[in-house]
PDB file of N, CA and C in Angstrom:
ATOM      1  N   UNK A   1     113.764 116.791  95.245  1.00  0.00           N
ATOM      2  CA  UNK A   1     114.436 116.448  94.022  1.00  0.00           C
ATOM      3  C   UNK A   1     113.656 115.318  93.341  1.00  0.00           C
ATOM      4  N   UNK A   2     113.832 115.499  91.810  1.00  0.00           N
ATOM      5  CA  UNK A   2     112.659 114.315  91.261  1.00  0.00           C
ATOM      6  C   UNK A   2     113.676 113.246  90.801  1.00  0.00           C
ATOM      7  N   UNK A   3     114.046 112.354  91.726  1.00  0.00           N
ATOM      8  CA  UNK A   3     114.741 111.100  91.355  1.00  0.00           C
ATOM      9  C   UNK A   3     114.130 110.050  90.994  1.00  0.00           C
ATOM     10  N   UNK A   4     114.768 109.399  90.299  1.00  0.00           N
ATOM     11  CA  UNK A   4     113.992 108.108  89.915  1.00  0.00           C
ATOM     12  C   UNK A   4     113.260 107.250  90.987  1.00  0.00           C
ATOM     13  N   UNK A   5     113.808 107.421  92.120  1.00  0.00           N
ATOM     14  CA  UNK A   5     113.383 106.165  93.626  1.00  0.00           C
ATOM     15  C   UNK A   5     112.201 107.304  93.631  1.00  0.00           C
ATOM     16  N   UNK A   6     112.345 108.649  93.608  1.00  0.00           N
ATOM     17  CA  UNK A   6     111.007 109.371  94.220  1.00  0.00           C
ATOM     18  C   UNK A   6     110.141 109.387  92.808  1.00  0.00           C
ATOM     19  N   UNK A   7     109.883 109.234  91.921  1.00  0.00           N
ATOM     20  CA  UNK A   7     109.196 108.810  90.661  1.00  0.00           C
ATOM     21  C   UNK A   7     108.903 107.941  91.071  1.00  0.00           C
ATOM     22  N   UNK A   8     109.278 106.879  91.632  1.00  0.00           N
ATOM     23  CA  UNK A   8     108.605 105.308  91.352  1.00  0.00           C
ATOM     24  C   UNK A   8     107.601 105.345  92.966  1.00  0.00           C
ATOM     25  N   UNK A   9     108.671 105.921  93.825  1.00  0.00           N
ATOM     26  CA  UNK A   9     107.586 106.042  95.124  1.00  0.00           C
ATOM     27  C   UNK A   9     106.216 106.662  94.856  1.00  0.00           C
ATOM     28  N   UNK A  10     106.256 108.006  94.372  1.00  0.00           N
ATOM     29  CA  UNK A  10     104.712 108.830  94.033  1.00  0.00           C
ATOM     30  C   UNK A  10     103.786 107.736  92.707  1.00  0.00           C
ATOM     31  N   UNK A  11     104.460 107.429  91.906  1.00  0.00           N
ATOM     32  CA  UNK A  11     103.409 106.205  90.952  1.00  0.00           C
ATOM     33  C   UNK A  11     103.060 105.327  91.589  1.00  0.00           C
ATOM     34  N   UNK A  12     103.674 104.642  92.666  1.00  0.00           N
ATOM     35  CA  UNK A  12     103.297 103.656  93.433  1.00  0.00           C
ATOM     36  C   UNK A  12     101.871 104.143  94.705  1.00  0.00           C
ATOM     37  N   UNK A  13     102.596 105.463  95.162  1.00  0.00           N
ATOM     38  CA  UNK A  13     101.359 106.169  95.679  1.00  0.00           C
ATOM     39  C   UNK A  13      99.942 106.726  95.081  1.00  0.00           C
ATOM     40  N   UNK A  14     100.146 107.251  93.427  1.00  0.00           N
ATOM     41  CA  UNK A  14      99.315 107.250  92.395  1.00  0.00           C
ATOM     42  C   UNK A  14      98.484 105.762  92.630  1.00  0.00           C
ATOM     43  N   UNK A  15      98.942 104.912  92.137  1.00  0.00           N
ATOM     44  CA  UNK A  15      98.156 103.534  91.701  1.00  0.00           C
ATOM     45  C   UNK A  15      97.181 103.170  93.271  1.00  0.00           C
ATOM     46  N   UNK A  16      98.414 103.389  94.444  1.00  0.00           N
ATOM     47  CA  UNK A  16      97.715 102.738  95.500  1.00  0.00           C
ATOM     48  C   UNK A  16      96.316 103.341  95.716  1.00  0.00           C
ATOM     49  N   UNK A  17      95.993 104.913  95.915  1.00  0.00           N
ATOM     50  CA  UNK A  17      94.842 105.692  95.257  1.00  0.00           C
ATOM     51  C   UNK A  17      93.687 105.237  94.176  1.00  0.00           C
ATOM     52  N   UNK A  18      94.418 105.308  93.195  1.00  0.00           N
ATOM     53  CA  UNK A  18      93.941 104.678  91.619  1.00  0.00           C
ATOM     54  C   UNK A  18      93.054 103.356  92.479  1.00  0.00           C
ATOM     55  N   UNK A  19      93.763 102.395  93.176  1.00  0.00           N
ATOM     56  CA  UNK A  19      93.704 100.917  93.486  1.00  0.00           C
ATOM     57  C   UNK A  19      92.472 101.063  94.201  1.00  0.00           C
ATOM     58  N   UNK A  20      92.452 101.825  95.230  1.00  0.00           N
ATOM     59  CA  UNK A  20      91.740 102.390  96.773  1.00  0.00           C
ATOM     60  C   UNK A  20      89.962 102.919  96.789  1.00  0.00           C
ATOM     61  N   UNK A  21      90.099 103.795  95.273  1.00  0.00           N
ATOM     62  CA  UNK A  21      89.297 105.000  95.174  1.00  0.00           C
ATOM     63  C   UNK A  21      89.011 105.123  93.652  1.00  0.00           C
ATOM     64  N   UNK A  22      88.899 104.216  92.812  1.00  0.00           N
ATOM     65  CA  UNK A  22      89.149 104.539  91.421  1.00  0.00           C
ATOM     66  C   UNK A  22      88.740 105.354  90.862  1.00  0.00           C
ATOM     67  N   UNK A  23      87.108 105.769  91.509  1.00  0.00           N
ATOM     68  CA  UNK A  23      86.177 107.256  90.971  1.00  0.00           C
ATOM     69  C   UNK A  23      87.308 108.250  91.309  1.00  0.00           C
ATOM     70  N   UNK A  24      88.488 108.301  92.154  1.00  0.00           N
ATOM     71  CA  UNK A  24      88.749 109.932  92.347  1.00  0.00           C
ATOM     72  C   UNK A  24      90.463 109.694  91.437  1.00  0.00           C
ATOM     73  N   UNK A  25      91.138 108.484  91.895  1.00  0.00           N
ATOM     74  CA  UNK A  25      92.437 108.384  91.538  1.00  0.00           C
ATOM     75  C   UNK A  25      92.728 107.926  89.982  1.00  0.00           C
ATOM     76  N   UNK A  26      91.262 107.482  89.288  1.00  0.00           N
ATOM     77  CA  UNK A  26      91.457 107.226  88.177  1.00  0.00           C
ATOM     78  C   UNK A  26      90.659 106.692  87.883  1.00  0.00           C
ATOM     79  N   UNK A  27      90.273 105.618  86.239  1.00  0.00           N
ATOM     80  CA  UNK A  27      89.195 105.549  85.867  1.00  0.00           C
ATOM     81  C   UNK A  27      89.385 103.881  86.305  1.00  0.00           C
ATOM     82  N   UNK A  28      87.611 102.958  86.232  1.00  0.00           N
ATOM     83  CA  UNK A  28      87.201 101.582  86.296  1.00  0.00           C
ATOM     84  C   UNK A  28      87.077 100.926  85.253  1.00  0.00           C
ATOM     85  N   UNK A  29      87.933 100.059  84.879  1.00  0.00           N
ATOM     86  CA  UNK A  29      87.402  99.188  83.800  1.00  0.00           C
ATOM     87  C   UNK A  29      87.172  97.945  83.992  1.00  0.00           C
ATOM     88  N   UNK A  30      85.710  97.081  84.056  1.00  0.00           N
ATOM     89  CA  UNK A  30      85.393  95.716  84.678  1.00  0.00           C
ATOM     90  C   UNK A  30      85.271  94.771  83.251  1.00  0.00           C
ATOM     91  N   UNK A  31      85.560  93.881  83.172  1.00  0.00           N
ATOM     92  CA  UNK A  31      85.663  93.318  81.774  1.00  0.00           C
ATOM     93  C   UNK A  31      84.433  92.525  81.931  1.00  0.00           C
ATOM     94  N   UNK A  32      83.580  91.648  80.679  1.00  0.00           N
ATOM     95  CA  UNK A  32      82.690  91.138  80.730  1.00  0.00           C
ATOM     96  C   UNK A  32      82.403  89.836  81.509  1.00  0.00           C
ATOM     97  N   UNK A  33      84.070  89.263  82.020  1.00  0.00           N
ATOM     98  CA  UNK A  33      84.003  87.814  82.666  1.00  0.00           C
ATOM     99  C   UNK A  33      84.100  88.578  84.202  1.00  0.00           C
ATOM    100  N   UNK A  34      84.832  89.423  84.849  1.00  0.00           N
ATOM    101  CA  UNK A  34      83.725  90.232  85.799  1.00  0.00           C
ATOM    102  C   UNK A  34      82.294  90.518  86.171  1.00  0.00           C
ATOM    103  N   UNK A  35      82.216  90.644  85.205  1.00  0.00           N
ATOM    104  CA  UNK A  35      80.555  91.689  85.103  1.00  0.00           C
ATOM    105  C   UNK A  35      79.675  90.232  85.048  1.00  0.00           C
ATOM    106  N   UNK A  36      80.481  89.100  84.611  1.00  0.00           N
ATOM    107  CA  UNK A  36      79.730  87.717  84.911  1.00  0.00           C
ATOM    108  C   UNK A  36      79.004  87.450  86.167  1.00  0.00           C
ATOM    109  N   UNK A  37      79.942  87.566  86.831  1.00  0.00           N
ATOM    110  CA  UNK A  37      79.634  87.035  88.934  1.00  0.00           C
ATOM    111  C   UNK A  37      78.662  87.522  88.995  1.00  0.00           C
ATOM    112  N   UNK A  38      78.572  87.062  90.365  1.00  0.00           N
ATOM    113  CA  UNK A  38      77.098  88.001  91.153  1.00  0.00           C
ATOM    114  C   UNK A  38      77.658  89.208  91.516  1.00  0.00           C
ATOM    115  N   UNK A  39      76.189  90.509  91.779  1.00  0.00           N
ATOM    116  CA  UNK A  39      77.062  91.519  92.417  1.00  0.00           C
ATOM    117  C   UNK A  39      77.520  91.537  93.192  1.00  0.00           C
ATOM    118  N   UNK A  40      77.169  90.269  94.357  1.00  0.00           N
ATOM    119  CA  UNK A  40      78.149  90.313  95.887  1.00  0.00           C
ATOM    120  C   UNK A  40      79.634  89.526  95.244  1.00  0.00           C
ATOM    121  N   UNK A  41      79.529  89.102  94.358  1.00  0.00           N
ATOM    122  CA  UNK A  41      81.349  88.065  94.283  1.00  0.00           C
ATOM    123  C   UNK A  41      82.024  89.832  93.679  1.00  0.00           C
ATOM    124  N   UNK A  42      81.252  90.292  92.548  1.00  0.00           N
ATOM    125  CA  UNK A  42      81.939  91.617  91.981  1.00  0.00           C
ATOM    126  C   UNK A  42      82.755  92.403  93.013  1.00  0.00           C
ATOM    127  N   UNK A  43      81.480  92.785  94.565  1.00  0.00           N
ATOM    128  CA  UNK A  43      81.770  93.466  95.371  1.00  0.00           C
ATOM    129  C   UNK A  43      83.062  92.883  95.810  1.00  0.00           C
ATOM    130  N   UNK A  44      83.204  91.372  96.037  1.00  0.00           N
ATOM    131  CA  UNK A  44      84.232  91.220  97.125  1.00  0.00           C
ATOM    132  C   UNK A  44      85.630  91.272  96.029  1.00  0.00           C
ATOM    133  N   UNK A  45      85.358  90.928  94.800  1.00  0.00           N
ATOM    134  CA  UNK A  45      86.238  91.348  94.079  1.00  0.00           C
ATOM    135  C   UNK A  45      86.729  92.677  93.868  1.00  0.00           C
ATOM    136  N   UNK A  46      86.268  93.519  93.929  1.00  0.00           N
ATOM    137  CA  UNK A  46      86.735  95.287  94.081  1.00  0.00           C
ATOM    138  C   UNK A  46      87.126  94.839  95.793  1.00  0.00           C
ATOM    139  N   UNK A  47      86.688  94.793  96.495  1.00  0.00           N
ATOM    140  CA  UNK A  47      87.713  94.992  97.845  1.00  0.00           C
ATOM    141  C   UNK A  47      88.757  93.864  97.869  1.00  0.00           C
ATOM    142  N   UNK A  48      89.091  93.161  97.182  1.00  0.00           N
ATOM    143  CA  UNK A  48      89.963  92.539  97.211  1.00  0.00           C
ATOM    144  C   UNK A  48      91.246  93.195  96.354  1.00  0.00           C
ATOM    145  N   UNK A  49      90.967  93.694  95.697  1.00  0.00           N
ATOM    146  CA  UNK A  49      91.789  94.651  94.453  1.00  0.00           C
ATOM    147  C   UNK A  49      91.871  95.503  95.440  1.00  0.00           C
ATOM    148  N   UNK A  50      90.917  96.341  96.601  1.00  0.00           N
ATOM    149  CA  UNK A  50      91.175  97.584  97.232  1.00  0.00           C
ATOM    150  C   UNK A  50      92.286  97.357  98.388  1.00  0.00           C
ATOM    151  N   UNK A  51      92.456  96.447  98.476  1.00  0.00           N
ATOM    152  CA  UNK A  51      93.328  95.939 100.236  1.00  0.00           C
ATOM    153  C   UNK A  51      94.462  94.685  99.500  1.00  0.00           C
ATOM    154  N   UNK A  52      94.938  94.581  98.562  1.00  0.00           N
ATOM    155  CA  UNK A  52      95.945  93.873  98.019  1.00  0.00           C
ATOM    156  C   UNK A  52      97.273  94.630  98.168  1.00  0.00           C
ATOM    157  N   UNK A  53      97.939  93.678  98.515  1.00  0.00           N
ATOM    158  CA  UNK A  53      99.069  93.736  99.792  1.00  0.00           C
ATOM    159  C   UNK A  53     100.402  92.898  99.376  1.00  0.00           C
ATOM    160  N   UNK A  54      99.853  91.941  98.046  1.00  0.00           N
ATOM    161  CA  UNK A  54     100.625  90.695  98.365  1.00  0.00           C
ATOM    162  C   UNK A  54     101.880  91.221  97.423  1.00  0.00           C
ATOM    163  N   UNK A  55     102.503  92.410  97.157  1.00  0.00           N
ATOM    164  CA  UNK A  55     103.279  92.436  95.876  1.00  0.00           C
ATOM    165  C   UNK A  55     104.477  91.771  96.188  1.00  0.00           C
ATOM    166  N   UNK A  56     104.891  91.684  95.352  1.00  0.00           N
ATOM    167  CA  UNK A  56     106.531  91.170  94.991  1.00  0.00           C
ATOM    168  C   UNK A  56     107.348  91.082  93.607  1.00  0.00           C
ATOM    169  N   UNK A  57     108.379  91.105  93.943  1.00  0.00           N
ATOM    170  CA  UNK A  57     109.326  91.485  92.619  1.00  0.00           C
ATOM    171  C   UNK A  57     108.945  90.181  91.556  1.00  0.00           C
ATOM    172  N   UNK A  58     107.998  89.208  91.672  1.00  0.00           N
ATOM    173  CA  UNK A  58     107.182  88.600  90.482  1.00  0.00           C
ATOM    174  C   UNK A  58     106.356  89.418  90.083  1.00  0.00           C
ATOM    175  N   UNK A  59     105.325  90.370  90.445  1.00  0.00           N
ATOM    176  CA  UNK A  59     104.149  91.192  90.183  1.00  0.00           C
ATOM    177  C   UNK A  59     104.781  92.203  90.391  1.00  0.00           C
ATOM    178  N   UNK A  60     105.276  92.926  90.782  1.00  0.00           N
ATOM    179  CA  UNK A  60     105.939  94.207  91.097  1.00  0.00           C
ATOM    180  C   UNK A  60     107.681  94.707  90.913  1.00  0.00           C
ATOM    181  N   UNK A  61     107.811  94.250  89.820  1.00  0.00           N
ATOM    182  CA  UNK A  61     109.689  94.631  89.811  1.00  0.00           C
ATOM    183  C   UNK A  61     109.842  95.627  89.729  1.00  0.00           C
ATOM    184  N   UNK A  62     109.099  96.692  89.205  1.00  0.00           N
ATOM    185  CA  UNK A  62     109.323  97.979  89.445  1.00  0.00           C
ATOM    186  C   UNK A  62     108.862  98.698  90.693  1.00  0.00           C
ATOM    187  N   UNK A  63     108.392  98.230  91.458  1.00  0.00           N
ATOM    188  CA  UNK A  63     107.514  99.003  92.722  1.00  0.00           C
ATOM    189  C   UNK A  63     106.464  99.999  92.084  1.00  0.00           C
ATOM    190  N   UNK A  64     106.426  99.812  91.267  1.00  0.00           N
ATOM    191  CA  UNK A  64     104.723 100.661  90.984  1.00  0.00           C
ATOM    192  C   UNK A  64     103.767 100.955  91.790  1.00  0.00           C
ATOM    193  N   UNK A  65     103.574  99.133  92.150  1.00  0.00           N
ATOM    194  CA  UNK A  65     102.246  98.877  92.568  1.00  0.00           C
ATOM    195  C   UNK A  65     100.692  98.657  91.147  1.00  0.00           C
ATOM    196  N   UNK A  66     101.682  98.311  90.156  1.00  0.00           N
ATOM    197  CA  UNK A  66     100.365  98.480  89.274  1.00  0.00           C
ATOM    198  C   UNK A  66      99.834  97.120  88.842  1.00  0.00           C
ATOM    199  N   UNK A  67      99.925  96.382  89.465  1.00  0.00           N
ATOM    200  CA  UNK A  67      99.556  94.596  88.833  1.00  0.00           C
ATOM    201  C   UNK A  67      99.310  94.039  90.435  1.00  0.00           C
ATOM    202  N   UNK A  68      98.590  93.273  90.410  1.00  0.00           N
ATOM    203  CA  UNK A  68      98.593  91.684  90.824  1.00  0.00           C
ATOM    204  C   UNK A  68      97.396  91.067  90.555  1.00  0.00           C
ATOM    205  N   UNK A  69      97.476  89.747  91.445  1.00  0.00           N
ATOM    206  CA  UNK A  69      96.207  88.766  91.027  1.00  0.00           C
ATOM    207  C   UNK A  69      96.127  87.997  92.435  1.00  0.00           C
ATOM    208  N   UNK A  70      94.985  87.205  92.624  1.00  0.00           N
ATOM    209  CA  UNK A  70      94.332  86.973  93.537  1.00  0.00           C
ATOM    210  C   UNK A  70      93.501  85.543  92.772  1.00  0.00           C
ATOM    211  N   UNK A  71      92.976  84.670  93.393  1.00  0.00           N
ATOM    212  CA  UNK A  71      91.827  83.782  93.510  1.00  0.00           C
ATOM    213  C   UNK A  71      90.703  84.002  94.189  1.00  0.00           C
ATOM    214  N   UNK A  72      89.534  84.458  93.376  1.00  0.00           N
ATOM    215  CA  UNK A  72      88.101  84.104  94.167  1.00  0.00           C
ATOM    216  C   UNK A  72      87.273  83.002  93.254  1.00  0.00           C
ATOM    217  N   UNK A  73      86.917  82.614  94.383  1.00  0.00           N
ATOM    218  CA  UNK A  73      85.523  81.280  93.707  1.00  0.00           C
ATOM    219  C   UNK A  73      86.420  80.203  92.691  1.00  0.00           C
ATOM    220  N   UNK A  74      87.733  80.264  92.842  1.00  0.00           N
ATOM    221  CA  UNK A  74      88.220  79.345  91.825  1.00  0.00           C
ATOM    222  C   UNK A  74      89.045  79.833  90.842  1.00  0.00           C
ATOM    223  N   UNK A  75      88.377  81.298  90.239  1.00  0.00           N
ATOM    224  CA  UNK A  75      88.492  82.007  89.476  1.00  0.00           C
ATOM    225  C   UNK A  75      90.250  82.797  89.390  1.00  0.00           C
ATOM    226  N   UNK A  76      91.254  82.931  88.686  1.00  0.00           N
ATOM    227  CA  UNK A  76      92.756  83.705  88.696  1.00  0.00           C
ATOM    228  C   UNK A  76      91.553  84.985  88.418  1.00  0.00           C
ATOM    229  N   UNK A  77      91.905  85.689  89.153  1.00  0.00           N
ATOM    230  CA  UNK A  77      91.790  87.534  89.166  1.00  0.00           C
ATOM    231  C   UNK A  77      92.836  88.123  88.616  1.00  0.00           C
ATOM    232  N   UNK A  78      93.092  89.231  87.616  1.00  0.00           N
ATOM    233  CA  UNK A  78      94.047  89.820  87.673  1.00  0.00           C
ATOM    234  C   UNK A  78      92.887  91.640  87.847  1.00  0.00           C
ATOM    235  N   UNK A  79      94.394  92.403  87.894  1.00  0.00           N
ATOM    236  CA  UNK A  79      93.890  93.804  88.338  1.00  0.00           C
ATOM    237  C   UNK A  79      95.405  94.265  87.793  1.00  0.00           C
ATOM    238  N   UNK A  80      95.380  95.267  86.929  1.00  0.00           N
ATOM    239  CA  UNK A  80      96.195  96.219  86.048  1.00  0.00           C
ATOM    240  C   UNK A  80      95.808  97.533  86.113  1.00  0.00           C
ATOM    241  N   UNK A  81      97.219  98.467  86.287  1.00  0.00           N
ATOM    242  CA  UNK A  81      96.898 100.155  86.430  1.00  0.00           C
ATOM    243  C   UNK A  81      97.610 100.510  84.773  1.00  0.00           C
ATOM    244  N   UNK A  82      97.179 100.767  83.910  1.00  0.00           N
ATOM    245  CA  UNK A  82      97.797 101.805  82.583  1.00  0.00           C
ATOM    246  C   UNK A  82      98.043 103.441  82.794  1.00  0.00           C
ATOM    247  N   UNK A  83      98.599 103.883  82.293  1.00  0.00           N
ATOM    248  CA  UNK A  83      98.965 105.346  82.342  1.00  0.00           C
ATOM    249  C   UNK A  83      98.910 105.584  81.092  1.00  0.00           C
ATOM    250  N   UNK A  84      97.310 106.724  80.895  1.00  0.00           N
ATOM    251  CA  UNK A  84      97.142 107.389  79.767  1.00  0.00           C
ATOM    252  C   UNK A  84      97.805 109.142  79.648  1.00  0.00           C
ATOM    253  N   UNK A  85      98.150 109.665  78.555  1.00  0.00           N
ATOM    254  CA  UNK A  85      97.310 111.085  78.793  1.00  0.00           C
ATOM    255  C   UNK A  85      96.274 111.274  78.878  1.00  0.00           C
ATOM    256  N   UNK A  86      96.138 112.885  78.820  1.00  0.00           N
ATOM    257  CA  UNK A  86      94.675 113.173  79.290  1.00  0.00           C
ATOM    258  C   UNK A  86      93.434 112.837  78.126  1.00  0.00           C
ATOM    259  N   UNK A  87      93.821 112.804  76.941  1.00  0.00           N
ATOM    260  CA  UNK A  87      93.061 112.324  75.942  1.00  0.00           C
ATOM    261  C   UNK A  87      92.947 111.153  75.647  1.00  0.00           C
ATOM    262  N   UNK A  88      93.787 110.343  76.450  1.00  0.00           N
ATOM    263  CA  UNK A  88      93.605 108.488  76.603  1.00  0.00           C
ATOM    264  C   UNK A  88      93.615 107.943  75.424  1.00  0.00           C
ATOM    265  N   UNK A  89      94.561 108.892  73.772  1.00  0.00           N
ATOM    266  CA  UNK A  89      95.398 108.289  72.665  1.00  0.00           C
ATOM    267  C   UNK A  89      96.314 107.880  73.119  1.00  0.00           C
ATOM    268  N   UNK A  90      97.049 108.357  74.003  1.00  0.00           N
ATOM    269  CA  UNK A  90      98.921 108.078  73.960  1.00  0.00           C
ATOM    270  C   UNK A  90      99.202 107.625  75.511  1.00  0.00           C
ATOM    271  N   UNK A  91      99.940 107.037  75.655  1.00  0.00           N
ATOM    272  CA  UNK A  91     100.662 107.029  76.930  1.00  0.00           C
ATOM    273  C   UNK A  91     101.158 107.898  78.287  1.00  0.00           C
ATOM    274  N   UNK A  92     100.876 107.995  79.389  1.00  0.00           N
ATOM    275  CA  UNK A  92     101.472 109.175  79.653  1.00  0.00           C
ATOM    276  C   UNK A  92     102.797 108.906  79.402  1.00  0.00           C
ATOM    277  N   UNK A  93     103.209 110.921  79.396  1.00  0.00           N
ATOM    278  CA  UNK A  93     105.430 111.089  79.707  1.00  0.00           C
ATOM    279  C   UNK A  93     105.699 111.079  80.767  1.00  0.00           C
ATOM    280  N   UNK A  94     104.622 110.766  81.787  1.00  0.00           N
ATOM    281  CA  UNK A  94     105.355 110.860  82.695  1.00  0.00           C
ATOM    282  C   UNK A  94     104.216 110.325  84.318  1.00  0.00           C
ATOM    283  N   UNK A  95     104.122 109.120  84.336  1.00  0.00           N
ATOM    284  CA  UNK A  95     103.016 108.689  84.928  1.00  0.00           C
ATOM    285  C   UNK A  95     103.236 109.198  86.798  1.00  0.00           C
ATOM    286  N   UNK A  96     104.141 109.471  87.208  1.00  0.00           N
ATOM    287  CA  UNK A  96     104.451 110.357  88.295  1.00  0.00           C
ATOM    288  C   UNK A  96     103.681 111.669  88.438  1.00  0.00           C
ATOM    289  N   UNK A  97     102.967 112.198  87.726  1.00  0.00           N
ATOM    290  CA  UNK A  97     102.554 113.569  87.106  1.00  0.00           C
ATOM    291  C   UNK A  97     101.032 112.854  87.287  1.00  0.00           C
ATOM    292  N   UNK A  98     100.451 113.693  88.424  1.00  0.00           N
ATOM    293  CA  UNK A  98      98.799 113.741  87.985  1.00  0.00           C
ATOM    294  C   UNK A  98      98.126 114.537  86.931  1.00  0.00           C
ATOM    295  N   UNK A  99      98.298 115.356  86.688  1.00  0.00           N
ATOM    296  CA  UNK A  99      98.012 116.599  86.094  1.00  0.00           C
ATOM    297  C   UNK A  99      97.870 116.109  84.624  1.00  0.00           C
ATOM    298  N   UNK A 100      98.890 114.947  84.163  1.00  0.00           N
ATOM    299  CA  UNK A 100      99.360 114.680  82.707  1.00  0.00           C
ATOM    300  C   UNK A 100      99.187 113.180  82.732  1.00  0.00           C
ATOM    301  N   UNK A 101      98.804 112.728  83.614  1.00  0.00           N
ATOM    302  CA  UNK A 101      98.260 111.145  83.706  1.00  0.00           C
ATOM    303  C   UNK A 101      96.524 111.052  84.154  1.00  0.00           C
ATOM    304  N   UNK A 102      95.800 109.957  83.265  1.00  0.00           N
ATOM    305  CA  UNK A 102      94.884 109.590  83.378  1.00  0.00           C
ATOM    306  C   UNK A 102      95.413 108.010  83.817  1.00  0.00           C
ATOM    307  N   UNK A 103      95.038 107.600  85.001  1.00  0.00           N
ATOM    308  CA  UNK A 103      94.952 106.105  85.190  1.00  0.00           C
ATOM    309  C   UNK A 103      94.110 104.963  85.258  1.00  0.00           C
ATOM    310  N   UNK A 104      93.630 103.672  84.203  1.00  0.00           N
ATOM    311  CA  UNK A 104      93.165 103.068  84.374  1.00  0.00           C
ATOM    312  C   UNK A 104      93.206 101.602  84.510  1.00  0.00           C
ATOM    313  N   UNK A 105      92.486 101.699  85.783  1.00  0.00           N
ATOM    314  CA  UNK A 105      92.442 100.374  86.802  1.00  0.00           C
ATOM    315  C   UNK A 105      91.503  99.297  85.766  1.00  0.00           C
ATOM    316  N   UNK A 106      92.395  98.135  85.326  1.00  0.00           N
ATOM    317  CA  UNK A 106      91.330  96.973  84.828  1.00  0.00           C
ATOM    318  C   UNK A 106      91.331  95.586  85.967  1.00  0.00           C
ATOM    319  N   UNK A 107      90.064  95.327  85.610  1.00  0.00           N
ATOM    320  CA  UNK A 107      90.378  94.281  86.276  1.00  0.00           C
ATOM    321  C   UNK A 107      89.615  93.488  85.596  1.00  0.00           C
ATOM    322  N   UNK A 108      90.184  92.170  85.647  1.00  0.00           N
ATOM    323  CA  UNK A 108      89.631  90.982  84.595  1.00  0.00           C
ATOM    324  C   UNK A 108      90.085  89.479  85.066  1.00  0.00           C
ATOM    325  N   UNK A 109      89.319  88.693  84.222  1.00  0.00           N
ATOM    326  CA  UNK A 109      89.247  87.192  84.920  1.00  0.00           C
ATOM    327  C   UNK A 109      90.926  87.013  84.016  1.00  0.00           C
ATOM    328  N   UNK A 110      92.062  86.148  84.615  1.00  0.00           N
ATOM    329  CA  UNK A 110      93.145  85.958  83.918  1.00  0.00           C
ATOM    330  C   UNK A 110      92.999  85.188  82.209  1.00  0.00           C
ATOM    331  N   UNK A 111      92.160  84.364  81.931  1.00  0.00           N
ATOM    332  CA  UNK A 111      91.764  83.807  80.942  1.00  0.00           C
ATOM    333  C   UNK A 111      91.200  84.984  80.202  1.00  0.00           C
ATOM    334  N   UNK A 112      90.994  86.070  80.536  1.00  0.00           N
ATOM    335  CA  UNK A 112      90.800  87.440  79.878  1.00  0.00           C
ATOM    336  C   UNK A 112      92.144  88.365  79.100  1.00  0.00           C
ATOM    337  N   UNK A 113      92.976  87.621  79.567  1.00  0.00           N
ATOM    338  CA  UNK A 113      93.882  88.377  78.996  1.00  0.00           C
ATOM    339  C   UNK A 113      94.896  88.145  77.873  1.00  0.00           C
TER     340      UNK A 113
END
């Protein structure tokens, strides 16, 4: 049955994917204060986004799983999941739905946003 608790469970399973694997679960977007670091801080920054754990109903009131943030080098990290359609004009109807969701993972320095 497609209930709302099982909607929010599969988006939350969507993103964790999306989060995990972004080439397969959805698309990468690194912003330019990213793309700043070295490539080893970048790297540890994508596995830090890949193994983030820390949610809570401050970053997570919906159980998504589509937000949090982290500190490296000093730096507030944030990391955001959006739900496009497939033509990435509009929103998805229904971000539970792979088929009709495009997801993209940003991640950016917090002063980025």
């Amino acid at each position: 049955m497609n209930t709302p608790a099982n909607q929010t469970a599969r988006i939350a399973q969507l993103n964790d994917l999306c989060r995990r694997a972004p080439g397969v679960g959805g698309r990468l977007v690194i912003t330019q204060g990213i793309r700043a670091f070295s490539a080893a801080d970048q790297s540890a920054i994508r596995e830090k986004v890949e193994t983030f754990d820390a949610f809570s109903e401050d970053c997570d009131p919906y159980g998504e799983r589509d937000f949090g943030s982290f500190t490296h080098n000093g730096e507030l990290i944030y990391w955001k999941i959006d739900y496009y359609d497939p033509s990435l004009t509009h929103g998805s109807e229904d971000p539970s739905d792979p088929h009709q969701t495009v997801r993209v993972l940003t991640i950016l320095l917090a002063s980025e946003y």
